[in-house]
C-alpha atoms as a PDB file:
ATOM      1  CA  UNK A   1       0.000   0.000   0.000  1.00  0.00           C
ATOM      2  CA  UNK A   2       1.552   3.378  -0.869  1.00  0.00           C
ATOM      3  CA  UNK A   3       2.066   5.842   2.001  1.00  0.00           C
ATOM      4  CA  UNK A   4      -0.124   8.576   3.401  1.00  0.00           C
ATOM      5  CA  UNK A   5       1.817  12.290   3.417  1.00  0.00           C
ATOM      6  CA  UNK A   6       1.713  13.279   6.766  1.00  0.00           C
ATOM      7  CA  UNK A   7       1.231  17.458   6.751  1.00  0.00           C
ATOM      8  CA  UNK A   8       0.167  19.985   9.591  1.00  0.00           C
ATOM      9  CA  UNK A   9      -2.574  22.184   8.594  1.00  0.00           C
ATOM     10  CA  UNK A  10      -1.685  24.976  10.400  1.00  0.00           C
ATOM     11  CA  UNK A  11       1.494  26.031   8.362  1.00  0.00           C
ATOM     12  CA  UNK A  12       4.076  26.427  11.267  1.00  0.00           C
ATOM     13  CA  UNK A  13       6.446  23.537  10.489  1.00  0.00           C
ATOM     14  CA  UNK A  14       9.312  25.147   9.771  1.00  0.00           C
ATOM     15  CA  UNK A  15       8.989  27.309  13.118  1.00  0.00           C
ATOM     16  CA  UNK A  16       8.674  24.738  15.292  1.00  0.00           C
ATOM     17  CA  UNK A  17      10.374  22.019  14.210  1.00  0.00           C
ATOM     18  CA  UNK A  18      14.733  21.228  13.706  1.00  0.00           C
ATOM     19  CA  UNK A  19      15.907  22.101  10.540  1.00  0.00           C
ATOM     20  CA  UNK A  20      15.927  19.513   7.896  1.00  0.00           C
ATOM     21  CA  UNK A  21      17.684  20.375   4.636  1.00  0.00           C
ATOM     22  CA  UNK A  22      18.206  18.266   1.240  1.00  0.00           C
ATOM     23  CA  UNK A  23      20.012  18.258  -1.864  1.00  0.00           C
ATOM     24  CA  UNK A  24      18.243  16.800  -4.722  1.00  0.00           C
ATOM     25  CA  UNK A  25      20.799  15.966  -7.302  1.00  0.00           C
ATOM     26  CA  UNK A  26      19.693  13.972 -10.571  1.00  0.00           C
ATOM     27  CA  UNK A  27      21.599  11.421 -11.898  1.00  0.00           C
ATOM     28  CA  UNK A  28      22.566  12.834 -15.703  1.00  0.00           C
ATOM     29  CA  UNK A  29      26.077  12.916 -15.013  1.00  0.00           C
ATOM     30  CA  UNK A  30      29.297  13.343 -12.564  1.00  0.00           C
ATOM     31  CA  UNK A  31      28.738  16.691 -10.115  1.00  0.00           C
ATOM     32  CA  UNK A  32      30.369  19.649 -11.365  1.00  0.00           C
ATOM     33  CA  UNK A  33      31.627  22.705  -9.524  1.00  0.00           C
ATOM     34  CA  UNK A  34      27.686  24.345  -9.741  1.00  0.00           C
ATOM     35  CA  UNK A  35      26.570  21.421  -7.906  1.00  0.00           C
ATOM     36  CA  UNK A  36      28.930  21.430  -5.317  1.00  0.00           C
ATOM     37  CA  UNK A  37      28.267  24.785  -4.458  1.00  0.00           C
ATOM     38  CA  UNK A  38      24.335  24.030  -3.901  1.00  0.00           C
ATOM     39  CA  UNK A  39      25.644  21.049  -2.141  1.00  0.00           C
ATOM     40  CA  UNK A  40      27.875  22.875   0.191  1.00  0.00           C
ATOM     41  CA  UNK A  41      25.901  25.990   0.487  1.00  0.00           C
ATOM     42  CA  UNK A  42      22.753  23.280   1.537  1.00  0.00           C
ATOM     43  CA  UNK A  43      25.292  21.134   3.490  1.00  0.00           C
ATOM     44  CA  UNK A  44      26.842  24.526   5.775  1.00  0.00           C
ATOM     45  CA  UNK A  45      23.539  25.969   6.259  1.00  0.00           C
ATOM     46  CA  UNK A  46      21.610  22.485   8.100  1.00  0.00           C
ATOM     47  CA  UNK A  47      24.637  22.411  10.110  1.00  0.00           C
ATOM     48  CA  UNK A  48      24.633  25.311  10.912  1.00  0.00           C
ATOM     49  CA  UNK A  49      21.779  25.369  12.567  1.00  0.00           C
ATOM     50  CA  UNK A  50      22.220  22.104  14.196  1.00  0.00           C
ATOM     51  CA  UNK A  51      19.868  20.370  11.564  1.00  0.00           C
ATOM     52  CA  UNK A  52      19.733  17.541   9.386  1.00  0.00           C
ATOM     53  CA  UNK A  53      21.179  17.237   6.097  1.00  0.00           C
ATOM     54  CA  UNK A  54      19.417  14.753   3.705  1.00  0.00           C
ATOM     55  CA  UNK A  55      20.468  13.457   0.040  1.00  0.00           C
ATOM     56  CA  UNK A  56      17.835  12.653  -2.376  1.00  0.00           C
ATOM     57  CA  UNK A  57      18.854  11.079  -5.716  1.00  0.00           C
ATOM     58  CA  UNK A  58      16.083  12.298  -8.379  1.00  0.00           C
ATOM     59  CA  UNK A  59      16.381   9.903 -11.163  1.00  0.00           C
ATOM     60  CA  UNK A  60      12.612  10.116 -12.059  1.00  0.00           C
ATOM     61  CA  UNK A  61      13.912  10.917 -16.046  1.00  0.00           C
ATOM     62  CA  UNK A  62      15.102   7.552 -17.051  1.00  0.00           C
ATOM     63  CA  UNK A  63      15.957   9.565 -20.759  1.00  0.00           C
ATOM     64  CA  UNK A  64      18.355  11.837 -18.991  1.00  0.00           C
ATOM     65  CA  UNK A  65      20.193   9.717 -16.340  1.00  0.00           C
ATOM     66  CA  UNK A  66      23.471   8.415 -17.250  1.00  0.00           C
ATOM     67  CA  UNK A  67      24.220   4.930 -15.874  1.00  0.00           C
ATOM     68  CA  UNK A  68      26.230   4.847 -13.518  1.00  0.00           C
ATOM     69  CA  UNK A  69      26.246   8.892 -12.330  1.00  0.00           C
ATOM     70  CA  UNK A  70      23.925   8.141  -9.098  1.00  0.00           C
ATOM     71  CA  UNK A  71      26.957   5.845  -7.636  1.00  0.00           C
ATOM     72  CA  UNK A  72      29.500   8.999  -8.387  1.00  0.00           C
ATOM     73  CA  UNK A  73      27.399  11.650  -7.052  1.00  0.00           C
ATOM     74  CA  UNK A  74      26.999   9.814  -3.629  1.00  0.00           C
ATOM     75  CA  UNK A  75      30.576   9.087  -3.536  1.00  0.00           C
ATOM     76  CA  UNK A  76      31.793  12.401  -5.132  1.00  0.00           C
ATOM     77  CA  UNK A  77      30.035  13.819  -1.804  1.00  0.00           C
ATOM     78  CA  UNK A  78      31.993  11.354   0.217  1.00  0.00           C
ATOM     79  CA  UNK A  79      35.172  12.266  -0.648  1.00  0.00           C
ATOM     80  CA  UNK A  80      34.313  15.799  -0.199  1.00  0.00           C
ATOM     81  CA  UNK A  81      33.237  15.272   3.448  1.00  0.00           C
ATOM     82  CA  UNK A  82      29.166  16.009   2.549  1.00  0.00           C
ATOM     83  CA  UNK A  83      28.208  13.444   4.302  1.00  0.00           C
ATOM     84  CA  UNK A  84      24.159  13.165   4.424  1.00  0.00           C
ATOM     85  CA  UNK A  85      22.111  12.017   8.009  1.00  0.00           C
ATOM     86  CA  UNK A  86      19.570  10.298   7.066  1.00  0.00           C
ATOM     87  CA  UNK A  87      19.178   7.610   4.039  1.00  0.00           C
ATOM     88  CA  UNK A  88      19.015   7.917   0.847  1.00  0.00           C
ATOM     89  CA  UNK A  89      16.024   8.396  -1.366  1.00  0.00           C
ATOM     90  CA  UNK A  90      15.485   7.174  -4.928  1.00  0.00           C
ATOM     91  CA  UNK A  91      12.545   8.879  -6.730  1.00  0.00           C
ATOM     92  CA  UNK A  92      12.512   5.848  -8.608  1.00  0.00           C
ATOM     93  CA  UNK A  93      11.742   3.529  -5.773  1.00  0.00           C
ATOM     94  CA  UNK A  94       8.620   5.927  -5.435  1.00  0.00           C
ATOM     95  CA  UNK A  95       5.819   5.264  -8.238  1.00  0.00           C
ATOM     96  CA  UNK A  96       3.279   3.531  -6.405  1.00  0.00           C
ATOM     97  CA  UNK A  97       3.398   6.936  -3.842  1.00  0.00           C
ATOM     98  CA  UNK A  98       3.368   8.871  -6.244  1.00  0.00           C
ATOM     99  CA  UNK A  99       0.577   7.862  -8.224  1.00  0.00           C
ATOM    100  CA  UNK A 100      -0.942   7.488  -4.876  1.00  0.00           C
ATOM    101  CA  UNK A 101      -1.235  10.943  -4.106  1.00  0.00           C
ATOM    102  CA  UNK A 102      -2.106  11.801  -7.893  1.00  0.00           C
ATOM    103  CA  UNK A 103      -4.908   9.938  -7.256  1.00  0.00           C
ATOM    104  CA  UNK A 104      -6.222  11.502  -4.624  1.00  0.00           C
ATOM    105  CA  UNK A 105      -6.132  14.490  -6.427  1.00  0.00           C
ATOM    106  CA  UNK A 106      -7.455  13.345  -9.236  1.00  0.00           C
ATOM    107  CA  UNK A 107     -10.251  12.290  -7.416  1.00  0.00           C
ATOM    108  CA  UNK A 108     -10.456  15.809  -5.724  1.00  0.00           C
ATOM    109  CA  UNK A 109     -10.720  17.181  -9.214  1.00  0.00           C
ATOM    110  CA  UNK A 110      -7.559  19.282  -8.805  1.00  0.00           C
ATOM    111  CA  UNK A 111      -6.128  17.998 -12.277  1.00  0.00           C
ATOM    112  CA  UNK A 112      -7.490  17.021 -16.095  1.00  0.00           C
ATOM    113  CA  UNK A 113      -6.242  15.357 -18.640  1.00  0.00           C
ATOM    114  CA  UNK A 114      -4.943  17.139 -21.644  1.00  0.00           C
ATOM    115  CA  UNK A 115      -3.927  16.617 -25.199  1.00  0.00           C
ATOM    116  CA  UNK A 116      -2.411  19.540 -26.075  1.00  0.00           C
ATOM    117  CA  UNK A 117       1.090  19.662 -28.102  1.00  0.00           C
ATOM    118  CA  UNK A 118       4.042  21.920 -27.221  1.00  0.00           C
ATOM    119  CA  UNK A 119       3.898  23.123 -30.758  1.00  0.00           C
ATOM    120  CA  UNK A 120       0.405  23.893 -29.791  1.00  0.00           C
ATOM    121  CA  UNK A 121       0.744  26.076 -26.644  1.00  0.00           C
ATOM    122  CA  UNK A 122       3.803  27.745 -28.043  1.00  0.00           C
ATOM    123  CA  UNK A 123       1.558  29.316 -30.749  1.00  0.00           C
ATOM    124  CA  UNK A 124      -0.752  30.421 -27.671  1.00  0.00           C
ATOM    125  CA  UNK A 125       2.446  32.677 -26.576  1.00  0.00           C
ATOM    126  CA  UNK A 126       4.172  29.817 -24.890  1.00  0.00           C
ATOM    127  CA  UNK A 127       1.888  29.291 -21.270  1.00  0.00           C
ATOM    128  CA  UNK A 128      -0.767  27.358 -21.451  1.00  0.00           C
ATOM    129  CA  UNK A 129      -3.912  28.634 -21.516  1.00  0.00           C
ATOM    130  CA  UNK A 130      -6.351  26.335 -19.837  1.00  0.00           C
ATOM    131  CA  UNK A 131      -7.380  24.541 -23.285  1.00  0.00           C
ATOM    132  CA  UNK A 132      -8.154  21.326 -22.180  1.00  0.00           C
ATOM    133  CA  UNK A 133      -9.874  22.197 -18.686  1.00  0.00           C
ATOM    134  CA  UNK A 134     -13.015  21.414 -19.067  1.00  0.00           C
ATOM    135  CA  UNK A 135     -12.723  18.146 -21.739  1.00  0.00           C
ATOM    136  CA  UNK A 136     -13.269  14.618 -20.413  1.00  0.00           C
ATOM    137  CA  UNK A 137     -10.853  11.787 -20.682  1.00  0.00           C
ATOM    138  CA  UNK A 138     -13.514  11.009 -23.659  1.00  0.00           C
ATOM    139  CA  UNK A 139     -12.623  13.902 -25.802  1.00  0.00           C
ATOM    140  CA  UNK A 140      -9.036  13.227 -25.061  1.00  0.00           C
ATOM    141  CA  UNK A 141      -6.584  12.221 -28.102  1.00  0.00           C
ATOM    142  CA  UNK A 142      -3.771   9.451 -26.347  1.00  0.00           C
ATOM    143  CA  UNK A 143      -1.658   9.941 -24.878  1.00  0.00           C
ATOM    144  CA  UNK A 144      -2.612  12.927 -22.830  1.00  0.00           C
ATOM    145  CA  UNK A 145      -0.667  14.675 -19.842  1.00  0.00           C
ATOM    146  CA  UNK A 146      -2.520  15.431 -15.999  1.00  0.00           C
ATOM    147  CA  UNK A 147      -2.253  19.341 -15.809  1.00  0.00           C
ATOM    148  CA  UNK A 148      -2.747  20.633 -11.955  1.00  0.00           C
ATOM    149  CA  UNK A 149      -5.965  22.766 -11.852  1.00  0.00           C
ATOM    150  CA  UNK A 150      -4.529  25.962 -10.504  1.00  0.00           C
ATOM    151  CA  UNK A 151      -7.005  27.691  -8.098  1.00  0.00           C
ATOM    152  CA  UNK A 152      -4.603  30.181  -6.247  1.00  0.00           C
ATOM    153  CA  UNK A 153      -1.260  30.032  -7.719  1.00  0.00           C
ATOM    154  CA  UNK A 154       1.161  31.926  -5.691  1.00  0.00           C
ATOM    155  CA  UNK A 155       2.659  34.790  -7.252  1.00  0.00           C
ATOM    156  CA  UNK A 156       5.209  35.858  -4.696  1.00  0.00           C
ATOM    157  CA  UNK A 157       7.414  34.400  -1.644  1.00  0.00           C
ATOM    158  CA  UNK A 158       9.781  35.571   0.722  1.00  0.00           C
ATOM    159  CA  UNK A 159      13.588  34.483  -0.091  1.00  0.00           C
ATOM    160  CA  UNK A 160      16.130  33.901   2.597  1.00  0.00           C
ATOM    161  CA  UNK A 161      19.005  35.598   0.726  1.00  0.00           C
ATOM    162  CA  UNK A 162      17.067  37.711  -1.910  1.00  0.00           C
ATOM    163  CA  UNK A 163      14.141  38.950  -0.089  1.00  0.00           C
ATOM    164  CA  UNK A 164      10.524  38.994  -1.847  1.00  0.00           C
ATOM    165  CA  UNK A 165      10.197  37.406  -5.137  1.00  0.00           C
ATOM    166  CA  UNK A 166       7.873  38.206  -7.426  1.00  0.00           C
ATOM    167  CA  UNK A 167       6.774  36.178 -10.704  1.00  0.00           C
ATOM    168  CA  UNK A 168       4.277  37.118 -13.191  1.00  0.00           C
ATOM    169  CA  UNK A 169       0.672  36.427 -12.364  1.00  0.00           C
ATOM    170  CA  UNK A 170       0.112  34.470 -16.057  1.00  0.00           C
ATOM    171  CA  UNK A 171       2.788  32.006 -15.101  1.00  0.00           C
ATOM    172  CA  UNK A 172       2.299  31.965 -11.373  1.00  0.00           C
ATOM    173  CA  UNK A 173      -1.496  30.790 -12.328  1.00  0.00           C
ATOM    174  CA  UNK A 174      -0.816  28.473 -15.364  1.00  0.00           C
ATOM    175  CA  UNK A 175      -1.808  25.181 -14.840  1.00  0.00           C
ATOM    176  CA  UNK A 176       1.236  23.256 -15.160  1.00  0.00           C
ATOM    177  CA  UNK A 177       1.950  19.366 -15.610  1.00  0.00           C
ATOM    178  CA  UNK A 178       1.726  16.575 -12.742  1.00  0.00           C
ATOM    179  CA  UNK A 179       1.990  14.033 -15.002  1.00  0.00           C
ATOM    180  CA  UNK A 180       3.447  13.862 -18.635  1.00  0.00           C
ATOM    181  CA  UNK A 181       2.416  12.453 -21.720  1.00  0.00           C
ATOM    182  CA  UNK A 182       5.320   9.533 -22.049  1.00  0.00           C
ATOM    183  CA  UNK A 183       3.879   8.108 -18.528  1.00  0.00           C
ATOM    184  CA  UNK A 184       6.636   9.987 -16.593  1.00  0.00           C
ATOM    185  CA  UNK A 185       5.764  12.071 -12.983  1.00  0.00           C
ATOM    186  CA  UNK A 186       6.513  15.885 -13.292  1.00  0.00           C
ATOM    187  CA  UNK A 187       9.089  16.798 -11.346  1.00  0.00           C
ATOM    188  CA  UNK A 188       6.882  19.355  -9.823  1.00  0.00           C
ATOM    189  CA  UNK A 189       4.839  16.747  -8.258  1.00  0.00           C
ATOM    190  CA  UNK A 190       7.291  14.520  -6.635  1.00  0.00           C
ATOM    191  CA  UNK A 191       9.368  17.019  -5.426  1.00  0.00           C
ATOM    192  CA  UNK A 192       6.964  18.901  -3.429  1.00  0.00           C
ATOM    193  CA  UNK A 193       5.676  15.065  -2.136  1.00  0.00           C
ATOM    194  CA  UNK A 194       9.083  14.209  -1.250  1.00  0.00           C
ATOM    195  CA  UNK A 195       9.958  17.289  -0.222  1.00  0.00           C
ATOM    196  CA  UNK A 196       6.501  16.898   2.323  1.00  0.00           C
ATOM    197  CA  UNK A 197       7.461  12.874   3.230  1.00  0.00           C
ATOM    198  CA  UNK A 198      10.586  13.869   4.694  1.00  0.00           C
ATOM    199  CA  UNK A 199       9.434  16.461   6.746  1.00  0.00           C
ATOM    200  CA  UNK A 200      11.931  19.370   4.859  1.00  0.00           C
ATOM    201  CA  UNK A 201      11.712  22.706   6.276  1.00  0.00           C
ATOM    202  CA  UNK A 202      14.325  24.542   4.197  1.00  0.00           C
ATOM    203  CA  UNK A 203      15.515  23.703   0.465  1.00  0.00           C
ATOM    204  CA  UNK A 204      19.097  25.814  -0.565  1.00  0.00           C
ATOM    205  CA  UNK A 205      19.362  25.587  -3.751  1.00  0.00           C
ATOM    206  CA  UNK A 206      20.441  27.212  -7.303  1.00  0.00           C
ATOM    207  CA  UNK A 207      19.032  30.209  -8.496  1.00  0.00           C
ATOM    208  CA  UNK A 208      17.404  28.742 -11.520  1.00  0.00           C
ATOM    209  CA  UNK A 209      14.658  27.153  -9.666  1.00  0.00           C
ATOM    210  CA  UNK A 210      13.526  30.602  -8.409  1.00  0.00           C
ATOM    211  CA  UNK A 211      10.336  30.778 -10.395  1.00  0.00           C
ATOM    212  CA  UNK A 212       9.410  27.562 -10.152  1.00  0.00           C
ATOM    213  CA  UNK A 213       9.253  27.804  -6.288  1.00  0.00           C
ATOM    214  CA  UNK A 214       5.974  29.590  -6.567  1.00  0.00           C
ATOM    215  CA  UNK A 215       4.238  26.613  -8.209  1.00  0.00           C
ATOM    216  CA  UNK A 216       6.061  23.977  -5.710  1.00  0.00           C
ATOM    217  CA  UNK A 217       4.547  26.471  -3.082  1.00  0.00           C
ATOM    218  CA  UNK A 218       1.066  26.765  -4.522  1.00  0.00           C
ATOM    219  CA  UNK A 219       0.974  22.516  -4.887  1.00  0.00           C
ATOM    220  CA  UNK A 220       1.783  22.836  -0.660  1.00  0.00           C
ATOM    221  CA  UNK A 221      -0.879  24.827  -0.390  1.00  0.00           C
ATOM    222  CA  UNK A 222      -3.360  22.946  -1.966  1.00  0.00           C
ATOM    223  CA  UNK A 223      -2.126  20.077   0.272  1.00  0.00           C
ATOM    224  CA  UNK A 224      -2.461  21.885   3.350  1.00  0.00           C
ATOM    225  CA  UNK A 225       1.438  21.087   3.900  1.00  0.00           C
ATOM    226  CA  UNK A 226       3.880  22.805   6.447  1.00  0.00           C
ATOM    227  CA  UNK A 227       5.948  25.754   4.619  1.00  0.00           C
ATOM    228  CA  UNK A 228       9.090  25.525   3.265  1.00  0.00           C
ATOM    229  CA  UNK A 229      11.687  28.305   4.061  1.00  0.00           C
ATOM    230  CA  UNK A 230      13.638  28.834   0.612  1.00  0.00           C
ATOM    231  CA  UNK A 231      16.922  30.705  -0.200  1.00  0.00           C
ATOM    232  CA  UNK A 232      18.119  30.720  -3.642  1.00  0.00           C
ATOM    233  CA  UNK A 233      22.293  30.658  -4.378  1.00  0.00           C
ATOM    234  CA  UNK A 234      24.084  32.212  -7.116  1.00  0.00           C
ATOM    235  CA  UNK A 235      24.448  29.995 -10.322  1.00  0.00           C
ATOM    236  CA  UNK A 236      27.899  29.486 -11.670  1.00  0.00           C
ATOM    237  CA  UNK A 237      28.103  30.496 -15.408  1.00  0.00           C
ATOM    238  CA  UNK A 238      30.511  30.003 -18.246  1.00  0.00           C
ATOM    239  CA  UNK A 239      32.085  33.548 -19.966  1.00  0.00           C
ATOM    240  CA  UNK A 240      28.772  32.858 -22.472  1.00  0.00           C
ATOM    241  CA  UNK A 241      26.091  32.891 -20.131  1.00  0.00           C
ATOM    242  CA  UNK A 242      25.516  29.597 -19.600  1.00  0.00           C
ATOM    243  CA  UNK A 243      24.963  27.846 -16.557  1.00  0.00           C
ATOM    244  CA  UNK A 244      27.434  25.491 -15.557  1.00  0.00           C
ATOM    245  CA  UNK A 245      25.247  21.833 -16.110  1.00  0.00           C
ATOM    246  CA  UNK A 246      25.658  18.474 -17.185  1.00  0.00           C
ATOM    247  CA  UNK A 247      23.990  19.551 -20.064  1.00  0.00           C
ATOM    248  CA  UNK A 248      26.396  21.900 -21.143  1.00  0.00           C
ATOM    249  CA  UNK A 249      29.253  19.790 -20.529  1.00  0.00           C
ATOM    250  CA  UNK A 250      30.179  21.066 -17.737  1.00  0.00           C
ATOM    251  CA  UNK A 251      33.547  19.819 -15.882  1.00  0.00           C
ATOM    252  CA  UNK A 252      33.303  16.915 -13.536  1.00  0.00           C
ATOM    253  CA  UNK A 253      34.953  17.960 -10.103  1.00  0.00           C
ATOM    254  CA  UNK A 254      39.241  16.935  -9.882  1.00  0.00           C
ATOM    255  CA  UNK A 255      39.087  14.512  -6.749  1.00  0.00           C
ATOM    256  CA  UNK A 256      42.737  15.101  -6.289  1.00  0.00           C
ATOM    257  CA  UNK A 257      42.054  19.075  -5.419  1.00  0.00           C
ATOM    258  CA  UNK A 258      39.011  18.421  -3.160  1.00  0.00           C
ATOM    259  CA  UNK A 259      39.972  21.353  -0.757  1.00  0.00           C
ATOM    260  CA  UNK A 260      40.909  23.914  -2.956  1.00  0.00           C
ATOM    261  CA  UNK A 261      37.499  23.155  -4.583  1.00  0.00           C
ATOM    262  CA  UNK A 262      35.891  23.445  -1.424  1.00  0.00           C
ATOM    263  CA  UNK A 263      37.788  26.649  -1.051  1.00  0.00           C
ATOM    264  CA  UNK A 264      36.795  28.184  -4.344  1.00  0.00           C
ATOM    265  CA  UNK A 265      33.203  27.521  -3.753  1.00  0.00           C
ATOM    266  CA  UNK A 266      33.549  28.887   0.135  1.00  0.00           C
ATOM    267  CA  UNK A 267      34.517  32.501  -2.052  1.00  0.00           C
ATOM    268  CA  UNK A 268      32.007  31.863  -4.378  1.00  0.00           C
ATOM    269  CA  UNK A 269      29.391  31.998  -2.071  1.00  0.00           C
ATOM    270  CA  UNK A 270      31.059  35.203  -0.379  1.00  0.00           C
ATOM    271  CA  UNK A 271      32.458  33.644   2.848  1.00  0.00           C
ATOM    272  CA  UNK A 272      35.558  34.734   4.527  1.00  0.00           C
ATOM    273  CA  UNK A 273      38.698  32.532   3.073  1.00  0.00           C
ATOM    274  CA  UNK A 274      41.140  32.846   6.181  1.00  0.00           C
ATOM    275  CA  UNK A 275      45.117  32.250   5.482  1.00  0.00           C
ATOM    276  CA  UNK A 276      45.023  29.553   8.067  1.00  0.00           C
ATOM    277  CA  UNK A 277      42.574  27.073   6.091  1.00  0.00           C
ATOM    278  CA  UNK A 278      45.278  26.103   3.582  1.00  0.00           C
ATOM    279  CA  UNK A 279      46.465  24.373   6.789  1.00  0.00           C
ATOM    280  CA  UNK A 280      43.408  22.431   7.661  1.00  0.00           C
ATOM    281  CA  UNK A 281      42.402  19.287   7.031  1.00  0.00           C
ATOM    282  CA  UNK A 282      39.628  18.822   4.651  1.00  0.00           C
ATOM    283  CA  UNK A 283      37.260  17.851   7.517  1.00  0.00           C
ATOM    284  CA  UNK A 284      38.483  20.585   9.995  1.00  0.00           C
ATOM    285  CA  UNK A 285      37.722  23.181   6.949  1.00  0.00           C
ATOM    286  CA  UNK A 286      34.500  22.002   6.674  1.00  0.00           C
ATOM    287  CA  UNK A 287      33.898  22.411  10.436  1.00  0.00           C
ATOM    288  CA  UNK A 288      35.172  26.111  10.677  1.00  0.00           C
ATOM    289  CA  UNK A 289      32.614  26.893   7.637  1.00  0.00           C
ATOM    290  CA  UNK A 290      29.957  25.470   9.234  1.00  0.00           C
ATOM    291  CA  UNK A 291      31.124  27.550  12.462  1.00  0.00           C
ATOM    292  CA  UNK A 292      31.130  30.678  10.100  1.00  0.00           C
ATOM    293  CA  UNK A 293      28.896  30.252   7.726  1.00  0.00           C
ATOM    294  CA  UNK A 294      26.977  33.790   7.160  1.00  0.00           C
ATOM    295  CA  UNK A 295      24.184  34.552   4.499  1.00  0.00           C
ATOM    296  CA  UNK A 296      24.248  37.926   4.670  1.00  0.00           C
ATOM    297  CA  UNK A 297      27.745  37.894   3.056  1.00  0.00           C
ATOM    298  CA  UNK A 298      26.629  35.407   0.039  1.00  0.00           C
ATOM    299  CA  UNK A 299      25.949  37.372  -3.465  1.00  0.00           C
ATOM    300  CA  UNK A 300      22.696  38.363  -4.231  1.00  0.00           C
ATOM    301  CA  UNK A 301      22.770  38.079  -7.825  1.00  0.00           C
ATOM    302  CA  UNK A 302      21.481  35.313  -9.752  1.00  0.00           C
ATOM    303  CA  UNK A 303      24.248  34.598 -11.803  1.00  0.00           C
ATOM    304  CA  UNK A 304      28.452  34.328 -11.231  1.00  0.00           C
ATOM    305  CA  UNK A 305      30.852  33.933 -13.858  1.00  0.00           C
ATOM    306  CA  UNK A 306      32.838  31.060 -12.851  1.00  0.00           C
ATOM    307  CA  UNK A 307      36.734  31.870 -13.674  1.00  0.00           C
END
């Protein structure tokens, strides 16, 4: 039988409760230096606060993964010292809870089914207007997407770094995709489940995901789930603009120059680099960051040209 979310109603979770943290690699190739800054950023702000540190591995997009890359990302973080408190979650060990939960909203009537092709809503401008809300499954060409029926999408939040966010009202109210056409969970869904499941409080992460957090926070809402605290780090870009990804080729981390990489990414995300840490062990850095880890000193902008 899959399992029940647990959430509180009354929205105070992340007041009340210890700090519980995650990073949610997926598993299309070897980390790079942009993920070991969200790692480490996520990583030195738990501990900082005396919380827990979690590891998901999202490999819910068997097209993208890369056999093999879920094995080196957990031991990449080894040998860096990120080591995780709790075990490990695979998003692919998760269907049945998934579709669980889909289909209690389904049977809510907080999603449809719809046909519609990208081709399609790009000629509508590009968001999706709504087209197939009020077909049945009938009327339905296969396959067909679930689309979340968006009531109250929320518009703006409150960042942790960055202070309030604000997205347009047409996307913050579009009524984006639970489940796609090829059979696949969105990872909209099963992030804000997991996210829920394991009791997270605060999610660190890159910059790029800063829009999306208002429809991760409008699928809590309509959950009645605890609130996330969010705070949104720099991304690391190439001299072209381009974030630093697995998709872009990036650079898989040098294991031989594991503290200077942890260094680089400490002054990436604007903490104080003391003379004395070239003298530290690797471990012993990581527990003076944690000691001195400050977000008031970490960039505000979205972006970083990585040298």
């Amino acid at each position: 039988m899959a399992k029940s979310i647990n959430t509180n109603s009354n929205n105070t979770y992340s007041k009340i409760k210890p700090y519980r943290g995650r990073f949610a690699p997926s598993p299309s190739g070897e980390l790079h230096f942009g993920s070991l800054v969200a790692a480490l950023g996520s990583y030195l702000d738990a501990h900082a606060h005396k919380g827990k540190w979690l590891v998901r591995i999202e490999d819910i997009d068997p097209p993208r993964e890369v056999i093999g890359a879920s094995k080196s990302i957990l031991s990449t973080l080894e040998s860096f010292g990120l080591c995780w408190d709790d075990e490990i979650v695979y998003q692919s060990n998760r269907h049945d809870f998934y579709q669980h939960h889909l289909n209690e909203l389904i049977e809510n009537g907080d999603c449809y089914g719809c046909d519609c092709t990208r081709k399609m809503i790009m000629a509508g401008g590009g968001l999706y207007q709504s087209t197939c809300s009020d077909k049945s499954i009938e009327q339905l060409s296969s396959p067909y997407s679930l689309r979340f029926k968006n009531i109250n999408g929320v518009s703006e939040f409150t960042d942790r770094l960055l202070g309030n966010i604000n997205v347009d009202d047409t996307f913050a109210n579009e009524d984006f995709i639970l489940k796609r056409k090829d059979g696949l969970y969105a990872y909209q869904l099963v992030v804000v489940l997991d996210d829920i499941d394991q009791q997270i409080n605060h999610v660190v992460r890159g910059s790029d995901l800063l829009e999306v957090t208002t429809r991760q926070m409008t699928l809590l809402n309509r959950l009645s789930a605890p609130t996330i605290d969010y705070l949104h780090l720099p991304l690391a870009v190439t001299s072209s603009g381009l974030k630093l990804s697995k998709q872009n080729h990036a650079k898989a981390l040098d294991l031989t120059q594991r503290k200077l990489l942890i260094l680089q990414a400490l002054d990436f995300l604007g903490q104080v680099i003391r003379s004395d840490y070239l003298d530290m062990s690797l471990e012993q850095l990581l527990k003076h960051a944690v000691v001195h880890w400050n977000i008031n000193t970490i960039p505000q902008q979205s972006q970083i040209l990585k040298s």
